[in-house]
Each structure stands twice: as structure tokens, then as C-alpha cells.
C-alpha atoms as a PDB file:
ATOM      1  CA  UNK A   1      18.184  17.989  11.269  1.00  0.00           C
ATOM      2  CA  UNK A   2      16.435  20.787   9.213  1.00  0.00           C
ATOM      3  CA  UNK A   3      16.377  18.069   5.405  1.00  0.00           C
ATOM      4  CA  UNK A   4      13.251  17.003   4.262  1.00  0.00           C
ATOM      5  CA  UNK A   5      13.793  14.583   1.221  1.00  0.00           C
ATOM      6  CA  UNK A   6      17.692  15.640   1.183  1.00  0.00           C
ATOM      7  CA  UNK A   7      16.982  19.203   0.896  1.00  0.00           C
ATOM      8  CA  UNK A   8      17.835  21.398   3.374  1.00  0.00           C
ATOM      9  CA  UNK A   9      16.361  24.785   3.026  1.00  0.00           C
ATOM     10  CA  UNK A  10      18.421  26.647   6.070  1.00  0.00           C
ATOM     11  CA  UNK A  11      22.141  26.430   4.774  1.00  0.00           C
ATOM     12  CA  UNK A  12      22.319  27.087   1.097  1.00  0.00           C
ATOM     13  CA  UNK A  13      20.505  29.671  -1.059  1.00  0.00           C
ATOM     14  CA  UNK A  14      21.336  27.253  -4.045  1.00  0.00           C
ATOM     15  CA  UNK A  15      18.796  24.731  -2.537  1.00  0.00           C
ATOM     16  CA  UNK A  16      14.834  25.160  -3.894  1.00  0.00           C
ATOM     17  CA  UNK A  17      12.036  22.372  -2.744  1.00  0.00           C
ATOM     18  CA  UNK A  18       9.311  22.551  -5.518  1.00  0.00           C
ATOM     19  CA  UNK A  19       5.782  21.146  -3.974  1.00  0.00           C
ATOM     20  CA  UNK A  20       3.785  19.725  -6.834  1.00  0.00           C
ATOM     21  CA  UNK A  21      -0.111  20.933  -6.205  1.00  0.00           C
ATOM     22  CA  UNK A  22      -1.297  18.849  -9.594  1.00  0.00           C
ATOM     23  CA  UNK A  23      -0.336  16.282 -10.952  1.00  0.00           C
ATOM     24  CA  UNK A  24       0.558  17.461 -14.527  1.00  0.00           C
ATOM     25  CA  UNK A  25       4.303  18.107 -15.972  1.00  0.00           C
ATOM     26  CA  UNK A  26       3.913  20.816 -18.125  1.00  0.00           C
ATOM     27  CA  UNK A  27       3.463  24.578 -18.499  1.00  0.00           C
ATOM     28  CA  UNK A  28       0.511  23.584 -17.159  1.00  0.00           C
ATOM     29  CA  UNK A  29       1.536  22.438 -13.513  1.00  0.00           C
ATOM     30  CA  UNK A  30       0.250  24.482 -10.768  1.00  0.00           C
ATOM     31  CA  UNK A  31       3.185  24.643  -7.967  1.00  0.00           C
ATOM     32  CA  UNK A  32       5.014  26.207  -5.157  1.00  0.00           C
ATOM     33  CA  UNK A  33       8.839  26.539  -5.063  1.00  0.00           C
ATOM     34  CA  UNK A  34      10.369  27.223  -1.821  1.00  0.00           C
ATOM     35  CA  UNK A  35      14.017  28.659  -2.101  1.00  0.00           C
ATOM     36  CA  UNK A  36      16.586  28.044   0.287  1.00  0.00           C
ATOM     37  CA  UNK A  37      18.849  30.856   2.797  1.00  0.00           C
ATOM     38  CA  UNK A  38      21.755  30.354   4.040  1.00  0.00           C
ATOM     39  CA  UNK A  39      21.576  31.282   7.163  1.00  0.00           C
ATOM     40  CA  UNK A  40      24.361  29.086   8.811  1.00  0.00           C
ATOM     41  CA  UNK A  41      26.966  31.701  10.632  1.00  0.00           C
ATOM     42  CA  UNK A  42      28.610  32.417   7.386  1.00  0.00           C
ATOM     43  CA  UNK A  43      26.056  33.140   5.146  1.00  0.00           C
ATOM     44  CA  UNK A  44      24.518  35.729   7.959  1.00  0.00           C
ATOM     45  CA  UNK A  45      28.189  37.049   8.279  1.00  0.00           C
ATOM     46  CA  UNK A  46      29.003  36.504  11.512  1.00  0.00           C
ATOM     47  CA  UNK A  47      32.259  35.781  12.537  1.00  0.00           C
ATOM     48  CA  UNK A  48      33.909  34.714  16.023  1.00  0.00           C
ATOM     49  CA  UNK A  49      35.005  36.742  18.906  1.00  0.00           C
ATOM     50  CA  UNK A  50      37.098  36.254  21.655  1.00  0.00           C
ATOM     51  CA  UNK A  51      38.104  39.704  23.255  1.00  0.00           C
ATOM     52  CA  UNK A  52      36.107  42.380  21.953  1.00  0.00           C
ATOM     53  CA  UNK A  53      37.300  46.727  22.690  1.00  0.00           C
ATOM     54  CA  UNK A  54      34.140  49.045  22.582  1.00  0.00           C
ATOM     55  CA  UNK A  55      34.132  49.252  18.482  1.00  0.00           C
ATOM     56  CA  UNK A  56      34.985  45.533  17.948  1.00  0.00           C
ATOM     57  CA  UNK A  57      31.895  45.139  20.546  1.00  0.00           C
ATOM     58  CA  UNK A  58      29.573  48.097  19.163  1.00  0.00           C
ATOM     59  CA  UNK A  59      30.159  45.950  14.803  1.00  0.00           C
ATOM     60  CA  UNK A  60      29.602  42.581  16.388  1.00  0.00           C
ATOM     61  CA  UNK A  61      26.261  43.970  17.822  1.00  0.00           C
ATOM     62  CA  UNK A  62      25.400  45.705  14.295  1.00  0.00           C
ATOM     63  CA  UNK A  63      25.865  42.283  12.552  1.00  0.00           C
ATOM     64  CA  UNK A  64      24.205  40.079  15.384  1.00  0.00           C
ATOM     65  CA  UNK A  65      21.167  42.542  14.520  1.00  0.00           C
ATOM     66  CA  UNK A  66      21.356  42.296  10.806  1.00  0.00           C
ATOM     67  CA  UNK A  67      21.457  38.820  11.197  1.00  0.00           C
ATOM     68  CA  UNK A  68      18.157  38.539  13.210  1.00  0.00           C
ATOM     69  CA  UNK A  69      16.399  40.178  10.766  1.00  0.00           C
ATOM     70  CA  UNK A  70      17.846  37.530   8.072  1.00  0.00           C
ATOM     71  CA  UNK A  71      16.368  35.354  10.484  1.00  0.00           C
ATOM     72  CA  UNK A  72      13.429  37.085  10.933  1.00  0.00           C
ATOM     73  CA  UNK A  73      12.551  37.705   7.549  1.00  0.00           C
ATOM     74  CA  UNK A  74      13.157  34.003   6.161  1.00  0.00           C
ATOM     75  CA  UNK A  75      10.879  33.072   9.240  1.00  0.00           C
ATOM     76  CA  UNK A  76       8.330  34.815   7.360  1.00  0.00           C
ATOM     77  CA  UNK A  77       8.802  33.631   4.103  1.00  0.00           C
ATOM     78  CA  UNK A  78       8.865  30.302   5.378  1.00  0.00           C
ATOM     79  CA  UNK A  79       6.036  30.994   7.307  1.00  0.00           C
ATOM     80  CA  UNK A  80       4.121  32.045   4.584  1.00  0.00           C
ATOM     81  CA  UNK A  81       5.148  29.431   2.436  1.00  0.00           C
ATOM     82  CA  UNK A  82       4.080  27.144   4.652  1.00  0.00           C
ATOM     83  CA  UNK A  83       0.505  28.270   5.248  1.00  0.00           C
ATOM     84  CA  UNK A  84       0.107  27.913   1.633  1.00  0.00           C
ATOM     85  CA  UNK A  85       0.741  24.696   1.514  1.00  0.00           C
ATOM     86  CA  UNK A  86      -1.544  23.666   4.769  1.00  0.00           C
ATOM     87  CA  UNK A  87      -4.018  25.573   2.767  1.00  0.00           C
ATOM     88  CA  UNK A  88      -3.772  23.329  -0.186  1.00  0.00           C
ATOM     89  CA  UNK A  89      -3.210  20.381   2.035  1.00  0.00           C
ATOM     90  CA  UNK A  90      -6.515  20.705   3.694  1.00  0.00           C
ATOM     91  CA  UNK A  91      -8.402  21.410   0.528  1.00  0.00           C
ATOM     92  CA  UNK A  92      -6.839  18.472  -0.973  1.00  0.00           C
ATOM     93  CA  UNK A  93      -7.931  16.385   2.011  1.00  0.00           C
ATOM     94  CA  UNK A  94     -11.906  17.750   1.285  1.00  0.00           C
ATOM     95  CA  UNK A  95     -11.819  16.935  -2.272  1.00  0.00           C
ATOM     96  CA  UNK A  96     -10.737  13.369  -1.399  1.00  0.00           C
ATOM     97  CA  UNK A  97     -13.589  13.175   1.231  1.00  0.00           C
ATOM     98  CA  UNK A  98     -15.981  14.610  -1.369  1.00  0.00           C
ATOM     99  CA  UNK A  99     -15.362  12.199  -4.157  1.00  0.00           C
ATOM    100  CA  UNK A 100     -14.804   9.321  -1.983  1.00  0.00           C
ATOM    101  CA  UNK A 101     -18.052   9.692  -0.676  1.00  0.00           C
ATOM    102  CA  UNK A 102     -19.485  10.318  -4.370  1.00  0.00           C
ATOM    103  CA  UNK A 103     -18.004   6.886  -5.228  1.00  0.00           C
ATOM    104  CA  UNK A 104     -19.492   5.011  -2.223  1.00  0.00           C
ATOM    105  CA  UNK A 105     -22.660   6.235  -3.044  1.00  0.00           C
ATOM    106  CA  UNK A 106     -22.506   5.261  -6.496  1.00  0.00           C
ATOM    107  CA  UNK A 107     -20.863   1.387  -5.386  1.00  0.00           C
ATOM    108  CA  UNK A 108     -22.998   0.990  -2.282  1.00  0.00           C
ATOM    109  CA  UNK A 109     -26.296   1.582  -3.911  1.00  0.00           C
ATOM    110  CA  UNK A 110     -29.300   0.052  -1.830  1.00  0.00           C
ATOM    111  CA  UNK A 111     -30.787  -2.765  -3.246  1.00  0.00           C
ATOM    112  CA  UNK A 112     -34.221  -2.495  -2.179  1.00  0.00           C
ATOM    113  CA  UNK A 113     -34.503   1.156  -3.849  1.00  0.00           C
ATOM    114  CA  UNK A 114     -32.743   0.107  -7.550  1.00  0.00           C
ATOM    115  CA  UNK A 115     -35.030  -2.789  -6.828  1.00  0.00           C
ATOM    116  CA  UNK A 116     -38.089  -0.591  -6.850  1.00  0.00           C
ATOM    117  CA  UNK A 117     -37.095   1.540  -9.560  1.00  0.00           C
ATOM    118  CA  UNK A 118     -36.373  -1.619 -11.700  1.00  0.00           C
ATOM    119  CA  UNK A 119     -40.260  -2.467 -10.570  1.00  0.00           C
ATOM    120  CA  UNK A 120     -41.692   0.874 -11.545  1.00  0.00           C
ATOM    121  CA  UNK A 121     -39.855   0.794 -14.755  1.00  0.00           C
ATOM    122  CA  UNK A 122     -41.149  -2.616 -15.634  1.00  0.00           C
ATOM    123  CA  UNK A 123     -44.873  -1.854 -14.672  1.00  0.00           C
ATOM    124  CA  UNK A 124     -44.537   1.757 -16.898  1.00  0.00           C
ATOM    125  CA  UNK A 125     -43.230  -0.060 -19.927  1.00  0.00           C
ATOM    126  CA  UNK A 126     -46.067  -2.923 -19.361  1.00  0.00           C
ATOM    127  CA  UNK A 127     -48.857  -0.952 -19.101  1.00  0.00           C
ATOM    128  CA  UNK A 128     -47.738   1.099 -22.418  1.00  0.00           C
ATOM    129  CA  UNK A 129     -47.399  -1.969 -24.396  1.00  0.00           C
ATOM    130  CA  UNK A 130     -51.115  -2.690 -22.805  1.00  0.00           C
ATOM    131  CA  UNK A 131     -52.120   0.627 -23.846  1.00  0.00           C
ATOM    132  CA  UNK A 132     -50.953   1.264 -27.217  1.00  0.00           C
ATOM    133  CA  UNK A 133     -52.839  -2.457 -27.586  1.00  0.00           C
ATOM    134  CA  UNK A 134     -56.064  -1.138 -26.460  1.00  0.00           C
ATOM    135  CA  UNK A 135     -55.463   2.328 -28.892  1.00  0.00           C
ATOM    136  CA  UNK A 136     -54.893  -0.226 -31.561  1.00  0.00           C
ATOM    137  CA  UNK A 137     -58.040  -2.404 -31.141  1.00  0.00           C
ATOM    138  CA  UNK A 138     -60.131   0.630 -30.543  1.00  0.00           C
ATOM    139  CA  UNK A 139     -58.975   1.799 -34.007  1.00  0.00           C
ATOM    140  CA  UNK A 140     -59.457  -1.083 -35.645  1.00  0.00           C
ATOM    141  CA  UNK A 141     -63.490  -1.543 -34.208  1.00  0.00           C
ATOM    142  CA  UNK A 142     -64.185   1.999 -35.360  1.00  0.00           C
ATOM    143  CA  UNK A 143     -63.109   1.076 -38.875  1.00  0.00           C
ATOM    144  CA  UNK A 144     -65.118  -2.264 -39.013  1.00  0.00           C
ATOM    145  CA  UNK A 145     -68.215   0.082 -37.823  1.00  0.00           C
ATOM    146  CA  UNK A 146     -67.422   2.288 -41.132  1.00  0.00           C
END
């Protein structure tokens, strides 16, 4: 069976299989549509023999070679096709692994260093309130000594 989703790509050229690579529906959207061949016998053009003379032989040979290279050359497309979307498949799969790991580090933060920050913070905040006490005082003695 040659379908994927109820599409099969091998034997109709009215057939397409669009692969989405983002998720937006508009003008927008970045994808890949993969047209169908026909390449069942008679959409290569290939008919059936039983007793063949030397010309009868000599066309059935001409259109057995045409239709390898229909075959051929929708091997490649395909081919191609196909190496596109691995390529977009695997960069996919890194992006996921990238900003799944961004997440966990942002969820699984260790307690013992937000902890410490938290600490530091609250020290730096206390001795500026202690400071801008002492800058105060010391401006108020120099004015009593005036």
C-alpha cells in the first residue's frame, strides 16, 4: 500500500499531499506540496503483450524505457522531496530540545541558588537603608555644629 493519510501519490497526477512546516493558515504559511504521478501501467503507457514480431518487440522496448525514466525521474522528485522534509523534521526535533530545555531550566530552578540571591538582595537593600541613615545623621551633626 503506497497511501499515507488516503493519499496515494503513485497512481494519480490529480493527487497533491501538502506538509504544513508552520503552523499558520495564511499567505503566510511556509509549506511543501508534493504532487502525485501516475505511474500505474496506464499512466506510463504501457500496454500488454502476448506474441510480439521484431517491431511489435523493438516499440514495447521503446516504451518499457520511457517508462523507466518516468520512474526514474519521479524517484527523484520524490527523493528530493523527501530530504526536505527529513531536513525540516530534524530541525524541528532541535528546536523542541532547545526550548524544552530552556523551560526546565526556568521551572527547575535550584533552590539553594534563588535562595542566595534572595539573601544578597536582602543584605544590599539593608545595608542601604543603614547607609543613607548614617548620610542622614552625619548631615544633620554638621548643621548643629554651624
Amino acid at each position: 500500500d503506497a497511501s499515507f493519510n488516503g493519499i496515494n501519490l503513485i497512481n494519480s497526477s490529480d493527487t497533491e499531499l501538502t506538509v504544513a512546516f508552520n503552523e499558520r493558515r495564511d499567505e503566510g504559511r511556509s509549506e511543501l506540496v508534493i504532487g502525485g504521478v501516475d505511474l500505474t501501467s496506464f499512466g506510463l503507457d504501457l500496454t500488454s503483450a502476448n506474441s510480439l514480431d521484431g517491431s511489435e518487440a523493438e516499440s514495447k522496448l521503446n516504451d518499457l524505457s520511457s517508462a523507466l525514466s518516468s520512474l526514474r525521474s519521479a524517484s527523484g522528485k520524490f527523493g528530493s522531496q523527501l530530504t526536505t522534509v527529513n531536513i525540516r523534521e530534524d530541525f524541528t526535533k532541535d528546536l523542541i530540545n532547545t526550548l524544552q530545555t530552556g523551560a526546565d531550566n526556568l521551572v527547575l530552578a535550584d533552590t539553594n541558588e534563588e535562595g542566595a540571591n534572595l539573601l544578597a538582595l536582602q543584605t544590599r537593600q539593608s545595608l542601604s537603608t543603614t547607609a543613607l541613615s548614617l548620610a542622614s545623621q552625619a548631615d544633620q551633626a554638621v548643621l548643629r555644629l554651624l
